[in-house]
C-alpha atoms as a PDB file:
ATOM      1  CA  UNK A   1      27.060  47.919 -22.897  1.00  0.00           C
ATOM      2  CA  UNK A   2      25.748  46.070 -20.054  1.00  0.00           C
ATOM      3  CA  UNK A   3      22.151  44.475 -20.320  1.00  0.00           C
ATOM      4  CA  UNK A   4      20.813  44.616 -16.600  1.00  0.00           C
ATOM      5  CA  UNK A   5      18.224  41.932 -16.502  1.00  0.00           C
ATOM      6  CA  UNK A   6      15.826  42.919 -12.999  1.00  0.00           C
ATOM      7  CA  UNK A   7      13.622  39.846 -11.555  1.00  0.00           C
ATOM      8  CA  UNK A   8      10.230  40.957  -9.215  1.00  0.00           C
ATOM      9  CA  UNK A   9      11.588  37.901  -6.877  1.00  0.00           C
ATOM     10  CA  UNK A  10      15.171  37.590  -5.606  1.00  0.00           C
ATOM     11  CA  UNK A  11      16.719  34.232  -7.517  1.00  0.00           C
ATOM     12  CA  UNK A  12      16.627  31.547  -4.665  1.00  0.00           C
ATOM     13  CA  UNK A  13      12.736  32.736  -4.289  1.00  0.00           C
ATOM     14  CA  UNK A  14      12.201  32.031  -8.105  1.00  0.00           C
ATOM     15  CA  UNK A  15      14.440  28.474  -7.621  1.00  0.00           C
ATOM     16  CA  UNK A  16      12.555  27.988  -4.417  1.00  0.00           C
ATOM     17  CA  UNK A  17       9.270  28.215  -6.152  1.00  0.00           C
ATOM     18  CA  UNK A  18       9.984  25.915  -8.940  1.00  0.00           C
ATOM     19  CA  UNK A  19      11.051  23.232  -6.590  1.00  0.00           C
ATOM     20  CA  UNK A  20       7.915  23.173  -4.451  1.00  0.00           C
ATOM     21  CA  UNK A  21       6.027  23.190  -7.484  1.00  0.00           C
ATOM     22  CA  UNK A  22       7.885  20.192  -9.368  1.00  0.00           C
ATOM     23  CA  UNK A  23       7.393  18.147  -6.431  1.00  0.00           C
ATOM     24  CA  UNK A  24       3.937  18.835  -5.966  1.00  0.00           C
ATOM     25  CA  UNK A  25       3.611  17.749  -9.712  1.00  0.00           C
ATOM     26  CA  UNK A  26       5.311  14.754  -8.766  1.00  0.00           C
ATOM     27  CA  UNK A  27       3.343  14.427  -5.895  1.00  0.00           C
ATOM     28  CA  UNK A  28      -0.126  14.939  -7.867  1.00  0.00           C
ATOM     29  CA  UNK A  29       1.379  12.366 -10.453  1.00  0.00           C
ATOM     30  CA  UNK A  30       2.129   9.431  -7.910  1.00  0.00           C
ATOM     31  CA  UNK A  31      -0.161   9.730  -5.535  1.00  0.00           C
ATOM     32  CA  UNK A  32      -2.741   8.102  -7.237  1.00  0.00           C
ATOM     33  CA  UNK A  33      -0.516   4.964  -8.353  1.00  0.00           C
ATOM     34  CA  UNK A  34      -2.142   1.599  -6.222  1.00  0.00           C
ATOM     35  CA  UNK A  35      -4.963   3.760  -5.033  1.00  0.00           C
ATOM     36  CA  UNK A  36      -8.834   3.838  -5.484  1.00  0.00           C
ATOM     37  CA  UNK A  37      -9.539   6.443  -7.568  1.00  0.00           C
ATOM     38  CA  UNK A  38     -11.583   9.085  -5.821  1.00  0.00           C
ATOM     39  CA  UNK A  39     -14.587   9.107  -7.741  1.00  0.00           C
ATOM     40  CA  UNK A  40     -14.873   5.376  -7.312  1.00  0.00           C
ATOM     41  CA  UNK A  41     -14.369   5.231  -3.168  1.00  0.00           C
ATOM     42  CA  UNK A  42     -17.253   3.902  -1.478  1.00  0.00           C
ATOM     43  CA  UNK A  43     -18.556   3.297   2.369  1.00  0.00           C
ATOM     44  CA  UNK A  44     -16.847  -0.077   3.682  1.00  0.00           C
ATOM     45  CA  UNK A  45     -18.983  -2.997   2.206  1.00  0.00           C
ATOM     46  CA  UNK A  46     -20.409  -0.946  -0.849  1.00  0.00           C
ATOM     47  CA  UNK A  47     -17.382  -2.103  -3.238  1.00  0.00           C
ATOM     48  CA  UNK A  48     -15.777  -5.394  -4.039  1.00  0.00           C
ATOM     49  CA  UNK A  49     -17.831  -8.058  -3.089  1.00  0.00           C
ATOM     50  CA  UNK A  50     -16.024 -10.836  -0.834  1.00  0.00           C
ATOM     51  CA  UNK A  51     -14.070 -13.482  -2.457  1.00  0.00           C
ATOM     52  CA  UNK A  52     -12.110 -16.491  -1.911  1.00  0.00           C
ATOM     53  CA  UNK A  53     -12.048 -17.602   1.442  1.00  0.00           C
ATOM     54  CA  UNK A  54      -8.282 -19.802   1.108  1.00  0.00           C
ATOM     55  CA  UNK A  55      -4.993 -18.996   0.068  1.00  0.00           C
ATOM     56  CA  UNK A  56      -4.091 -20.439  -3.628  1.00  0.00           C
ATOM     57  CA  UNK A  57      -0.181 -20.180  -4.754  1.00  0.00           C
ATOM     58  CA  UNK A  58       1.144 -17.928  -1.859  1.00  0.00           C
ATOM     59  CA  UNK A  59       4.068 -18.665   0.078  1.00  0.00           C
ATOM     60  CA  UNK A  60       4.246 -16.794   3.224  1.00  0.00           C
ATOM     61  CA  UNK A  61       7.337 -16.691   5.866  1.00  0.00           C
ATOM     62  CA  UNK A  62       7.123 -14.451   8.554  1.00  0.00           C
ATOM     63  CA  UNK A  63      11.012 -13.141   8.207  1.00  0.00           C
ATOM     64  CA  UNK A  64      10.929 -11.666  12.210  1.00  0.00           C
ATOM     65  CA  UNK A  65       8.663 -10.593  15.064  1.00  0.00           C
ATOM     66  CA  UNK A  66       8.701  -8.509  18.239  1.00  0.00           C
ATOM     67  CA  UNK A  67       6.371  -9.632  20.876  1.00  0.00           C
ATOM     68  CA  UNK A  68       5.433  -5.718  21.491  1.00  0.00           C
ATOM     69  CA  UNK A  69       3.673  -7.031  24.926  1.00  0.00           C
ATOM     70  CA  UNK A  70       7.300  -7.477  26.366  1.00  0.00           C
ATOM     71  CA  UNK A  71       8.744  -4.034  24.949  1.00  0.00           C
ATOM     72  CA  UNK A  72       7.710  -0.804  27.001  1.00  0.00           C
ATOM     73  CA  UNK A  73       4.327   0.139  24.490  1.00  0.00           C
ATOM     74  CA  UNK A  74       3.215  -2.937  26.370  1.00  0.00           C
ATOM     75  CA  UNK A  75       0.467  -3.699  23.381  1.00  0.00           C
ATOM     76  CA  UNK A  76      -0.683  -7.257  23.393  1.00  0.00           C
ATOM     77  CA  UNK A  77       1.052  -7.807  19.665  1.00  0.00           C
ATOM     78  CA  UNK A  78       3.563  -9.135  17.533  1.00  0.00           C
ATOM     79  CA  UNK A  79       4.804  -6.517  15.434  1.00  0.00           C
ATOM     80  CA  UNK A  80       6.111  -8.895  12.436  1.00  0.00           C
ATOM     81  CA  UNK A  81       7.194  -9.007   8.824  1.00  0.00           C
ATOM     82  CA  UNK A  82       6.670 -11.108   6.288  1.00  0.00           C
ATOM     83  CA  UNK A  83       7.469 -11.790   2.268  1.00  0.00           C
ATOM     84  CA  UNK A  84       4.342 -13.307   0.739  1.00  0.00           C
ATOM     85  CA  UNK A  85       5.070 -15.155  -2.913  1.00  0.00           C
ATOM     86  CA  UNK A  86       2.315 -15.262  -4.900  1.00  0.00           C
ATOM     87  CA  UNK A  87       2.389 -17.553  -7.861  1.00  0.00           C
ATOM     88  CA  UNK A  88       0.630 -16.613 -11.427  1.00  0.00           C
ATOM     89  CA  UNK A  89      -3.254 -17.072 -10.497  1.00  0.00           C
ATOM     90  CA  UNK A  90      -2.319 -17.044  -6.791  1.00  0.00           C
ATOM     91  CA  UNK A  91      -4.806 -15.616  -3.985  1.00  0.00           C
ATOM     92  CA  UNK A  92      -4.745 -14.119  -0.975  1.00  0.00           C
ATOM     93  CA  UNK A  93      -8.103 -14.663   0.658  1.00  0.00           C
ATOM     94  CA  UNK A  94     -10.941 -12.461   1.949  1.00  0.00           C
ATOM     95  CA  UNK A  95     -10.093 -10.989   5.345  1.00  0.00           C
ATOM     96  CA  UNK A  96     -10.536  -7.598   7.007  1.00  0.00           C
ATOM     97  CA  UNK A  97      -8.063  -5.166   8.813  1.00  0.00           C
ATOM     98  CA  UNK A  98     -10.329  -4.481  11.830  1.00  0.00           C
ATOM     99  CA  UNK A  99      -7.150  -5.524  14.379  1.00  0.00           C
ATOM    100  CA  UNK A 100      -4.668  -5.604  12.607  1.00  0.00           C
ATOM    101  CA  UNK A 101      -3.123  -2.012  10.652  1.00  0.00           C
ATOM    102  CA  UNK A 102      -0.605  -3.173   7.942  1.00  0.00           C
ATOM    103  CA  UNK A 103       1.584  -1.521   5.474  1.00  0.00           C
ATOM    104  CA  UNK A 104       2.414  -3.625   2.039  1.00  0.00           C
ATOM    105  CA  UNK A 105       4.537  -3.129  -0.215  1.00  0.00           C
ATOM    106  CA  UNK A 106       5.101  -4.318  -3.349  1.00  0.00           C
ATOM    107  CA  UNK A 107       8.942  -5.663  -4.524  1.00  0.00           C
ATOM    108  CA  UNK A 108       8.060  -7.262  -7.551  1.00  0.00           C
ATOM    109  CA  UNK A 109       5.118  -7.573 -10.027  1.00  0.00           C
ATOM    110  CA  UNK A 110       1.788  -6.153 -10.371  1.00  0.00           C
ATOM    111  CA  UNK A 111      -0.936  -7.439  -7.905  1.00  0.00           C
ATOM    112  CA  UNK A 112      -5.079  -6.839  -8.020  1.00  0.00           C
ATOM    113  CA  UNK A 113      -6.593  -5.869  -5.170  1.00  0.00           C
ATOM    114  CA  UNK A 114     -10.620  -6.056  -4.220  1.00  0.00           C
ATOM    115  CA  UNK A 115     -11.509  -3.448  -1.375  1.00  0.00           C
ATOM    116  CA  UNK A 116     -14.591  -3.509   0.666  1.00  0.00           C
ATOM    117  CA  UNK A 117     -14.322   0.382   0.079  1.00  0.00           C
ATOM    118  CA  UNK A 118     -13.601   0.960  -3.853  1.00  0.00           C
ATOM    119  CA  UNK A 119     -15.656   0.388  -6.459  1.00  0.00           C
ATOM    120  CA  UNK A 120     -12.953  -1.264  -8.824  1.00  0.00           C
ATOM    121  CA  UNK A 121     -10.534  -3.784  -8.598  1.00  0.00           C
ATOM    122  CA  UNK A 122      -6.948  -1.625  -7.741  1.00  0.00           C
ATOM    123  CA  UNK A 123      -3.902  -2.154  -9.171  1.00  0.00           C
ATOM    124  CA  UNK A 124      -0.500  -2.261  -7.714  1.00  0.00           C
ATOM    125  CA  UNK A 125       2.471  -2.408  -9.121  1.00  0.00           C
ATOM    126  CA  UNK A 126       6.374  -2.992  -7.671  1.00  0.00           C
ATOM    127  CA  UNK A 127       7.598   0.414  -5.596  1.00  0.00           C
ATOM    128  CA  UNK A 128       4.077   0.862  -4.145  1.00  0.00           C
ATOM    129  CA  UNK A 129       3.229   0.809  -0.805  1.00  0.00           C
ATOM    130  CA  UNK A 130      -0.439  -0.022   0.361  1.00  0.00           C
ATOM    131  CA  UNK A 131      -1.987   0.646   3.845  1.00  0.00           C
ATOM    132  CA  UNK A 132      -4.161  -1.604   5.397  1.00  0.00           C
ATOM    133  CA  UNK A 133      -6.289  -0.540   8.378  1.00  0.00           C
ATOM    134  CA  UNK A 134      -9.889  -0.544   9.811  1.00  0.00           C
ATOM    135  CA  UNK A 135     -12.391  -0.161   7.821  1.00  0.00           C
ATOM    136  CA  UNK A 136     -10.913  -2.496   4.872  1.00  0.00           C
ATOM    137  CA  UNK A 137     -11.638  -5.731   3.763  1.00  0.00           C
ATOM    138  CA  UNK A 138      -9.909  -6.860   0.790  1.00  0.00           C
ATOM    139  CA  UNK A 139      -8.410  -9.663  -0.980  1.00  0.00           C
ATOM    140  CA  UNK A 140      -6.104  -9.616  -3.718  1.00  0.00           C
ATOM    141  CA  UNK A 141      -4.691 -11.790  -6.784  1.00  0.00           C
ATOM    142  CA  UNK A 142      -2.177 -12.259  -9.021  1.00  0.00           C
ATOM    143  CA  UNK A 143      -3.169 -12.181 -12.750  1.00  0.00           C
ATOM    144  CA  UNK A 144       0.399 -11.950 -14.566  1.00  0.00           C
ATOM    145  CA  UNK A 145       2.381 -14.239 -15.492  1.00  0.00           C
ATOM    146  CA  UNK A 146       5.359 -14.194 -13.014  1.00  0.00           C
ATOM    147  CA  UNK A 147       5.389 -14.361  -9.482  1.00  0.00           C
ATOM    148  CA  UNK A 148       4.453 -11.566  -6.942  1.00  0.00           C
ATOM    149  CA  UNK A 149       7.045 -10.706  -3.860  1.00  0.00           C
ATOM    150  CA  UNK A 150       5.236  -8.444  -1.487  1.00  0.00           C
ATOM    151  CA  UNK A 151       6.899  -7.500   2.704  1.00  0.00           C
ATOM    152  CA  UNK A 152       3.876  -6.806   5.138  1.00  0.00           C
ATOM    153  CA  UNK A 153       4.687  -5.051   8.124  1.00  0.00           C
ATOM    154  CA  UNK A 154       1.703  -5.590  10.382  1.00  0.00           C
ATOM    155  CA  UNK A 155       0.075  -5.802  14.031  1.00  0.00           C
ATOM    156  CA  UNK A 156      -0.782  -9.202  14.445  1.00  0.00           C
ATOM    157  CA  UNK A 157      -2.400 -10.311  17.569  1.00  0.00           C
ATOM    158  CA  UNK A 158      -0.188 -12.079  20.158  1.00  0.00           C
ATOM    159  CA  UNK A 159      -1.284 -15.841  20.326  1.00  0.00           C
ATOM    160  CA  UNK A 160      -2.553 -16.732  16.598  1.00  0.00           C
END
């Protein structure tokens, strides 16, 4: 006796199905990791208040550079990276992201971030990768107890 088993959806449909919907889980699940949460986003200047003005326990080497004013997008900027260090208690001052879009991401340790445009203090933690455009000021700090690697890849303006 054979027991015929009959599916409304051919197999790789079924298959197919689950797999879009485990990685929007997985999608739903992460997205939110380093990120405002979206009941507490606010208009630019309506969050964090501005803090330190000076760098306190950060290290920061700018690894390499491409004058992008010499390359054919002819934009007047270095396109650069750099590992910033940030020592237990360290701080990386108030400043905005008005000229200069960035992308940070975090190697190593948990970091606190104050944006302009959330309500709370964010938290980011090693994996995580945090834009940075217009619109944003921010500064962040570390409140562990071991130091914090982050790599910026940024725009930085050709001549500072």
């Amino acid at each position: 006796m054979s027991l015929e088993i009959k599916h409304s959806r051919p197999v790789w449909r079924r298959v197919a199905t689950a797999a879009v919907a485990a990685g929007a889980l997985t999608l739903a699940v992460t997205a939110n990791a380093g990120e405002c949460p979206a009941d507490k986003r606010v208009a630019a200047g309506a969050g964090q208040k501005p803090g330190p003005t000076t760098p306190k326990g950060v290290t920061d080497k700018v690894r390499t550079s491409i004058d992008l004013s010499k390359e054919k997008v002819a934009v007047d900027r270095l396109f650069r990276l750099r590992q910033l260090d940030i020592e237990p208690g360290g701080i990386v001052p108030w400043h905005n992201h008005a000229e200069r879009p960035a992308l940070i991401y975090i190697v190593k340790g948990t970091i606190v971030e104050y944006a302009s445009t959330c309500a709370v203090p964010i938290v980011h933690k090693a994996g995580e990768v945090a834009p940075e455009s217009h619109g944003l000021s921010h500064w962040w700090k570390n409140t562990g107890k071991t130091t914090v690697v982050l790599i910026a890849a940024d725009l930085f303006q050709s001549g500072n």
